[in-house]
C-alpha atoms as a PDB file:
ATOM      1  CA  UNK A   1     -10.178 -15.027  37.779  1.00  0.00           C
ATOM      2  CA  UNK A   2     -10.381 -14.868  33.986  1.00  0.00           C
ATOM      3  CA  UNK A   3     -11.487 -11.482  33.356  1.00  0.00           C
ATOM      4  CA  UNK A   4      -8.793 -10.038  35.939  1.00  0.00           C
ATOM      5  CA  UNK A   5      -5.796 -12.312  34.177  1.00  0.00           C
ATOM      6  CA  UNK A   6      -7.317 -11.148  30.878  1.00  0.00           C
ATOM      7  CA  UNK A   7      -7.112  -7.028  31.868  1.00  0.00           C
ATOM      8  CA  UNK A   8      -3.873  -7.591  33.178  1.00  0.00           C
ATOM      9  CA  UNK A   9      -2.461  -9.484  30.232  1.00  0.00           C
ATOM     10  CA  UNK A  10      -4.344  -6.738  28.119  1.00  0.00           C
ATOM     11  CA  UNK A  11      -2.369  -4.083  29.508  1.00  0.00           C
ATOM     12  CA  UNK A  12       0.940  -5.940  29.780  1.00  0.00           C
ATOM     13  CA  UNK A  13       1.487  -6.546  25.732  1.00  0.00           C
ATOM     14  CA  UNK A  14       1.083  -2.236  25.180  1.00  0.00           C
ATOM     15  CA  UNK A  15       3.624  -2.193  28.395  1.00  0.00           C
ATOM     16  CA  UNK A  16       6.224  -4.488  26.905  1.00  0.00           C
ATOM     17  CA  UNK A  17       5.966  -2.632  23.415  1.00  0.00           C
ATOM     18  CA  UNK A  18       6.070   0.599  24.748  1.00  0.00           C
ATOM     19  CA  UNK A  19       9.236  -0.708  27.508  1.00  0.00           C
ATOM     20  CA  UNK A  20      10.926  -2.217  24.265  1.00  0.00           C
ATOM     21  CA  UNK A  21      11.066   1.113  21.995  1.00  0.00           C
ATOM     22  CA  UNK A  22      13.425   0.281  19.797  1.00  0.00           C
ATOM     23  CA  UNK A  23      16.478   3.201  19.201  1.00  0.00           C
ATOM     24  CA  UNK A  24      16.062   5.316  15.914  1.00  0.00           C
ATOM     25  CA  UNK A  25      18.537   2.883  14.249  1.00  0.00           C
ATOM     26  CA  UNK A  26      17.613  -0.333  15.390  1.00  0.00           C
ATOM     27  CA  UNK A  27      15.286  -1.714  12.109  1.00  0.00           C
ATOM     28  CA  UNK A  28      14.890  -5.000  13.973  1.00  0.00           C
ATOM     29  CA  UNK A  29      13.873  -3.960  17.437  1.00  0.00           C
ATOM     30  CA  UNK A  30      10.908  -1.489  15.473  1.00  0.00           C
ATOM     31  CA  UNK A  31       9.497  -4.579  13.288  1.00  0.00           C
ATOM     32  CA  UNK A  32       9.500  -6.683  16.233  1.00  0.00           C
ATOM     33  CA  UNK A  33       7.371  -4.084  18.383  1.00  0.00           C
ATOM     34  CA  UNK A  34       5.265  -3.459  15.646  1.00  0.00           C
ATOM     35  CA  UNK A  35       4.274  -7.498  15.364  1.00  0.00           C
ATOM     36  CA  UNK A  36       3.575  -7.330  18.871  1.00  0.00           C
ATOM     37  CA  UNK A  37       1.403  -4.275  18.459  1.00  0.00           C
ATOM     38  CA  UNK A  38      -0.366  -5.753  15.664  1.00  0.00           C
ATOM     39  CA  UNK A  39      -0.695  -9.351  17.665  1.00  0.00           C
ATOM     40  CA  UNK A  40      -3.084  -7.039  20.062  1.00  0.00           C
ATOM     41  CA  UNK A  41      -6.078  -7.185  18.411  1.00  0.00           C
ATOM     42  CA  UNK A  42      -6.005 -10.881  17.072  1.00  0.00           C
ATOM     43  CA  UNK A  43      -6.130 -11.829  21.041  1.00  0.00           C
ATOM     44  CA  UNK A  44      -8.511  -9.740  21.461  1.00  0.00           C
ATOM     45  CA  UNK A  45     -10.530 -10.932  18.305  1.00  0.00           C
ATOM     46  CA  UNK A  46     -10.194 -14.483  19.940  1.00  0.00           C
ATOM     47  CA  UNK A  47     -11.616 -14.026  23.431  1.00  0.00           C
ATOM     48  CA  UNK A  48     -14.523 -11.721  21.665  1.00  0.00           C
ATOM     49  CA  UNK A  49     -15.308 -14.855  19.509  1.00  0.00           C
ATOM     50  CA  UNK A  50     -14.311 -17.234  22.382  1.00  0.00           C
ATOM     51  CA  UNK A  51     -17.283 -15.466  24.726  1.00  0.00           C
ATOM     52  CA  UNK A  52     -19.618 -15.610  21.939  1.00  0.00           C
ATOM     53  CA  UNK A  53     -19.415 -19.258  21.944  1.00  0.00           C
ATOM     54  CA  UNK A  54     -17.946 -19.124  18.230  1.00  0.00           C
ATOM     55  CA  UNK A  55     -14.911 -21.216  19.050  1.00  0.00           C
ATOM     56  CA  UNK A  56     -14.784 -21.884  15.502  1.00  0.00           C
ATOM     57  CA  UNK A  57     -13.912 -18.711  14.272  1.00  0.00           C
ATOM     58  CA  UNK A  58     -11.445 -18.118  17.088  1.00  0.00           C
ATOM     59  CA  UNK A  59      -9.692 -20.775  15.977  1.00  0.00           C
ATOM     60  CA  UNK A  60      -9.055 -19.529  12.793  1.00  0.00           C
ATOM     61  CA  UNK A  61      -7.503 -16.736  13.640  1.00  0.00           C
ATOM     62  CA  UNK A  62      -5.574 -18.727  16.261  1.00  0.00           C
ATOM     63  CA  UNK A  63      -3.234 -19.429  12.892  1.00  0.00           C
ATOM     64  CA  UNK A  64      -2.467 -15.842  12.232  1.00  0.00           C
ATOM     65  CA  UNK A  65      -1.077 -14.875  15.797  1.00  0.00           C
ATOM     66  CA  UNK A  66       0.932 -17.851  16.222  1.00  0.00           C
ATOM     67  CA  UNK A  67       2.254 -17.184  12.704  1.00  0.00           C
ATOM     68  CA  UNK A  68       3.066 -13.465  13.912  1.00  0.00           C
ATOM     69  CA  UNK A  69       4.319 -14.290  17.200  1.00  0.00           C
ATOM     70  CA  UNK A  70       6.479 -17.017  15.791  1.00  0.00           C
ATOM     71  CA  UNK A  71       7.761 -14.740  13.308  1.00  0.00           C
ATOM     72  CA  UNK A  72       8.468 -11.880  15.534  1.00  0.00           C
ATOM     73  CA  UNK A  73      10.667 -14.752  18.088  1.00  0.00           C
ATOM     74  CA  UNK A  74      12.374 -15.866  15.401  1.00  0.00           C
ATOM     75  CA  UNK A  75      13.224 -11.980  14.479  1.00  0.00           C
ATOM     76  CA  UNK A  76      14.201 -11.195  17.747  1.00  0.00           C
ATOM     77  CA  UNK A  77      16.390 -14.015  17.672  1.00  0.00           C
ATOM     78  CA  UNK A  78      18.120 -13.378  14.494  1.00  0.00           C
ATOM     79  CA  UNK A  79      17.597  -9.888  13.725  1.00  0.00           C
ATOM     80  CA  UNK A  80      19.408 -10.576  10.382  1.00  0.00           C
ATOM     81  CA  UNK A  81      16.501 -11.670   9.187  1.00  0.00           C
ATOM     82  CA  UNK A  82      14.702  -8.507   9.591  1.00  0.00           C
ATOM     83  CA  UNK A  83      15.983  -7.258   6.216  1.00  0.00           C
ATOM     84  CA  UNK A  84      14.318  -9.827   4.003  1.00  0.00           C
ATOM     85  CA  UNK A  85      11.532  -9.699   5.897  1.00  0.00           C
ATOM     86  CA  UNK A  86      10.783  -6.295   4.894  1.00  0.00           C
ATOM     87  CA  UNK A  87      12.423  -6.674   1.741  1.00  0.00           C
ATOM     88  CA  UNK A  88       9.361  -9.681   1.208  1.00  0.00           C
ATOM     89  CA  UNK A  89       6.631  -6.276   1.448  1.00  0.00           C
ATOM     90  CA  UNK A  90       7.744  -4.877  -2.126  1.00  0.00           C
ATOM     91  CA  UNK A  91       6.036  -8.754  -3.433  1.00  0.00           C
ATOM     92  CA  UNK A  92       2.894  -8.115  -0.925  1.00  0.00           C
ATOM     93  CA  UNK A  93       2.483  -4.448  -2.145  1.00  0.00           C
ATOM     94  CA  UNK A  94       2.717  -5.254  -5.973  1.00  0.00           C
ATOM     95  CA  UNK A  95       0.379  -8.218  -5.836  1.00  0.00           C
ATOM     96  CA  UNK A  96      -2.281  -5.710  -3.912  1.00  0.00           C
ATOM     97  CA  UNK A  97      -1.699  -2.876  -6.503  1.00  0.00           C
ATOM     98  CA  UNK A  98      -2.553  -5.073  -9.266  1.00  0.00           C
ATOM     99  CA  UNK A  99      -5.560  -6.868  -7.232  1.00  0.00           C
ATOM    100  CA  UNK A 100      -7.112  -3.323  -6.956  1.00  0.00           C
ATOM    101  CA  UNK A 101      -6.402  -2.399 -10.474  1.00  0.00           C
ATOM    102  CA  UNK A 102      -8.038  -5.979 -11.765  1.00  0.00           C
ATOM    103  CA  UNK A 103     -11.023  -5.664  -9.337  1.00  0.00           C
ATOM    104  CA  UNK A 104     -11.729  -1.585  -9.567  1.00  0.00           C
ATOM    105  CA  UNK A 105      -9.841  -0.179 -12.673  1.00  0.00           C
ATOM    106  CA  UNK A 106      -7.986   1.925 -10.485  1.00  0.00           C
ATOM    107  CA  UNK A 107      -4.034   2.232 -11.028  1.00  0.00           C
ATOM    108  CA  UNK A 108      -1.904   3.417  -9.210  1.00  0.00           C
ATOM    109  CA  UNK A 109       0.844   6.950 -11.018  1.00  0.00           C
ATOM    110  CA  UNK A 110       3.168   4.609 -13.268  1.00  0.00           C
ATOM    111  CA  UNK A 111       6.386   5.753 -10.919  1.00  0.00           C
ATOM    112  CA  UNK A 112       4.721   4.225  -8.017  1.00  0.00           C
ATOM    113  CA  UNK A 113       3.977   0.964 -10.245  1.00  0.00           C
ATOM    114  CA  UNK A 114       6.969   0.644 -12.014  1.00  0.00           C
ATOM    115  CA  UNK A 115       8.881   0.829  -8.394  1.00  0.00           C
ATOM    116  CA  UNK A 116       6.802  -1.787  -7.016  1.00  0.00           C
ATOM    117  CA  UNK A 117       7.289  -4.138  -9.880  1.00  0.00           C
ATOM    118  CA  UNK A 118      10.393  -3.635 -10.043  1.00  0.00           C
ATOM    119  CA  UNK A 119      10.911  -4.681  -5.908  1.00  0.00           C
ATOM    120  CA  UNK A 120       8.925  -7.265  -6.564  1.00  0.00           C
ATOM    121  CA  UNK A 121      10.885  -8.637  -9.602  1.00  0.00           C
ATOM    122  CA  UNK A 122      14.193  -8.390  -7.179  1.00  0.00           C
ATOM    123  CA  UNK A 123      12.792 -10.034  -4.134  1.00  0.00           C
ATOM    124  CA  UNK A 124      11.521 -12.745  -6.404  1.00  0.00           C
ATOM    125  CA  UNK A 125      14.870 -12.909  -7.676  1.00  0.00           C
ATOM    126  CA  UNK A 126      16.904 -12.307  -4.380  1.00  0.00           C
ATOM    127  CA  UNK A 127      14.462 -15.547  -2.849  1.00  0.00           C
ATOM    128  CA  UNK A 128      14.056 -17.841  -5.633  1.00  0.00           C
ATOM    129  CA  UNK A 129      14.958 -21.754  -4.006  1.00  0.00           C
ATOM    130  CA  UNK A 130      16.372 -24.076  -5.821  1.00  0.00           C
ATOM    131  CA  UNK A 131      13.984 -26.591  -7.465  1.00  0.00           C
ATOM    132  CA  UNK A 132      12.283 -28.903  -4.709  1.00  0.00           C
ATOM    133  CA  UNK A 133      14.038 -32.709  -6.017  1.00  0.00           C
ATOM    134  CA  UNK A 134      10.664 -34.605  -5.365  1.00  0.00           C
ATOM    135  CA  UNK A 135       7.939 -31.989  -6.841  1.00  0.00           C
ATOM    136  CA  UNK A 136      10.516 -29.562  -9.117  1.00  0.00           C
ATOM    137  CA  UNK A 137       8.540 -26.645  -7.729  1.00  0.00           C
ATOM    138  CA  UNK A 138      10.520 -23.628  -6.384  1.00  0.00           C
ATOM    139  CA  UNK A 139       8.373 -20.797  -5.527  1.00  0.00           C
ATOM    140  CA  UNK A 140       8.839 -19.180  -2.622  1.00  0.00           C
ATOM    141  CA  UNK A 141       5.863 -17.888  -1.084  1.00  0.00           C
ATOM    142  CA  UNK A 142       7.293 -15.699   1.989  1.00  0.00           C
ATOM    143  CA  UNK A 143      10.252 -13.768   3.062  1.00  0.00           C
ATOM    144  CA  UNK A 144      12.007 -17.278   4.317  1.00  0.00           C
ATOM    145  CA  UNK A 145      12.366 -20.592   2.896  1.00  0.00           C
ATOM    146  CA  UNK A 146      12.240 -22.530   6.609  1.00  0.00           C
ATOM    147  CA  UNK A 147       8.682 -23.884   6.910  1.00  0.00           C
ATOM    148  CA  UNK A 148       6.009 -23.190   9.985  1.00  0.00           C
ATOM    149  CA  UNK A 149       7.268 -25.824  12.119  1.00  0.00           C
ATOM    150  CA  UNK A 150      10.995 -24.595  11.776  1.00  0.00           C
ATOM    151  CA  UNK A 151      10.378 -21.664  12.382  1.00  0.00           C
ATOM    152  CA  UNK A 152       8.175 -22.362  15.493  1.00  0.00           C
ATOM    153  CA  UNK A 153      10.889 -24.821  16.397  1.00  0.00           C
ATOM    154  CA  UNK A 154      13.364 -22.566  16.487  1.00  0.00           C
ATOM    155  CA  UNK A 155      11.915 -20.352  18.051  1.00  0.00           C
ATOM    156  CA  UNK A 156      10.893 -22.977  21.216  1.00  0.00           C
ATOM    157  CA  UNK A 157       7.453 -22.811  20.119  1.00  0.00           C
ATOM    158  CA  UNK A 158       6.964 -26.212  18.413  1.00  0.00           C
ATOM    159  CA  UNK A 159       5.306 -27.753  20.984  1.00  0.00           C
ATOM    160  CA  UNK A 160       2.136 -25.687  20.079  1.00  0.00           C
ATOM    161  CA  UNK A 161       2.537 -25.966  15.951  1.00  0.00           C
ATOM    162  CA  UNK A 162       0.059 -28.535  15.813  1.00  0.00           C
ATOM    163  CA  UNK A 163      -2.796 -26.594  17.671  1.00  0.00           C
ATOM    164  CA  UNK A 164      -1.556 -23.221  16.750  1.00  0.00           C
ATOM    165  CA  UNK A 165      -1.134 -23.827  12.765  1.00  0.00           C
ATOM    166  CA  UNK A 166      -1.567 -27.219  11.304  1.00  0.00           C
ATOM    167  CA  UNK A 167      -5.150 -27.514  12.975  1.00  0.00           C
ATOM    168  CA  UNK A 168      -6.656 -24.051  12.459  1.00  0.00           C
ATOM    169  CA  UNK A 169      -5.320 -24.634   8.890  1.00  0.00           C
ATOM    170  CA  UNK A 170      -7.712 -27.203   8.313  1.00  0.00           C
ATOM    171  CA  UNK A 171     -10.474 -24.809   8.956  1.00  0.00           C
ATOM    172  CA  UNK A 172      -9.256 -21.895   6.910  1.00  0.00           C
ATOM    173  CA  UNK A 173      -8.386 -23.760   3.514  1.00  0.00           C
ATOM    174  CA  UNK A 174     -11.301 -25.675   1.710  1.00  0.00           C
ATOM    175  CA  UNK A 175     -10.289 -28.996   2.822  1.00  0.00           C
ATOM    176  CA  UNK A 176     -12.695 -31.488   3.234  1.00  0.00           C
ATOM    177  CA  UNK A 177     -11.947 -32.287   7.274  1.00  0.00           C
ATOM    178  CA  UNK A 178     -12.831 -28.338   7.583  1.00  0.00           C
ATOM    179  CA  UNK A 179     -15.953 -29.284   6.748  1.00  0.00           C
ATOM    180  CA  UNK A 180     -17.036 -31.257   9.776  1.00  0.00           C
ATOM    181  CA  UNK A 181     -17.483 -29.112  12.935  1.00  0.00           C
ATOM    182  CA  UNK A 182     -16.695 -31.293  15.815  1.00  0.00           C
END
């Protein structure tokens, strides 16, 4: 049964993509099919590991396409959102630009640096939070300031937060319960 479920669950994801095609203008309906594109081969990723018996690894990936599928939900459901989003990849793009630079002493022309740095200045800007009143930080780390779980909330997805993100999260980050394999 699983290997015909699997095939026809493998062909509906491409189906529902290609059946959504967003129209030329519609920013939010592209980023969403894109997510769902990209979500493609994280399943598959999983049941590879899965059938390998390295449940393990699986499950650290798990994290990644319940991030992405919550995030393309809570897209779909308020396509407003879809502009900082994007507007979050000028931060993403600068920090890479200067990894490669650090790690191969390769920059990039000084337009295409100054542009990204620039972005990246105004999304940091744009998305600064207000100090946190307990710890005083106020760094924000992604294009929204709702956490994991509100987000997945929101999105009617909360119910699997806990075995979609919290756990795997203790086996991707050096944490010392990571470190026993049940």
């Amino acid at each position: 049964e699983f290997p015909e479920l699997y095939h026809k669950l493998s062909r509906t994801i491409p189906q529902l993509a290609l059946d959504t095609t967003p129209a030329d203008d519609d920013v939010a309906g592209a980023v969403i099919s894109e997510l769902m594109v990209a979500s493609i081969p994280d399943f598959d990723d999983i049941l590879l590991l899965c059938s390998k018996d390295r449940h393990w690894g699986a499950l650290k990936l798990l994290r990644g396409l319940f991030e992405r599928t919550v995030t393309l939900k809570y897209l779909a459901q308020n396509p407003g959102e879809v502009e900082a989003f994007l507007a979050f990849d000028a931060v993403d793009w600068n920090v890479l630009l200067l990894g490669i630079e650090r790690r191969f002493g390769i920059r990039a022309n000084v337009e295409t640096r100054e542009h990204f740095q620039e972005a990246a200045k105004d999304v940091r800007d744009r998305f600064k939070q207000e100090p946190c009143k307990e710890c005083g930080n106020r760094k924000q780390t992604t294009w929204t300031p709702r956490s994991s779980l509100e987000l997945a909330e929101k999105t009617g997805l909360g119910h699997l937060h806990f075995e979609g993100f919290v756990l795997p999260s203790k086996f991707i980050h050096p944490t010392y319960f990571g470190t026993h394999v049940i």
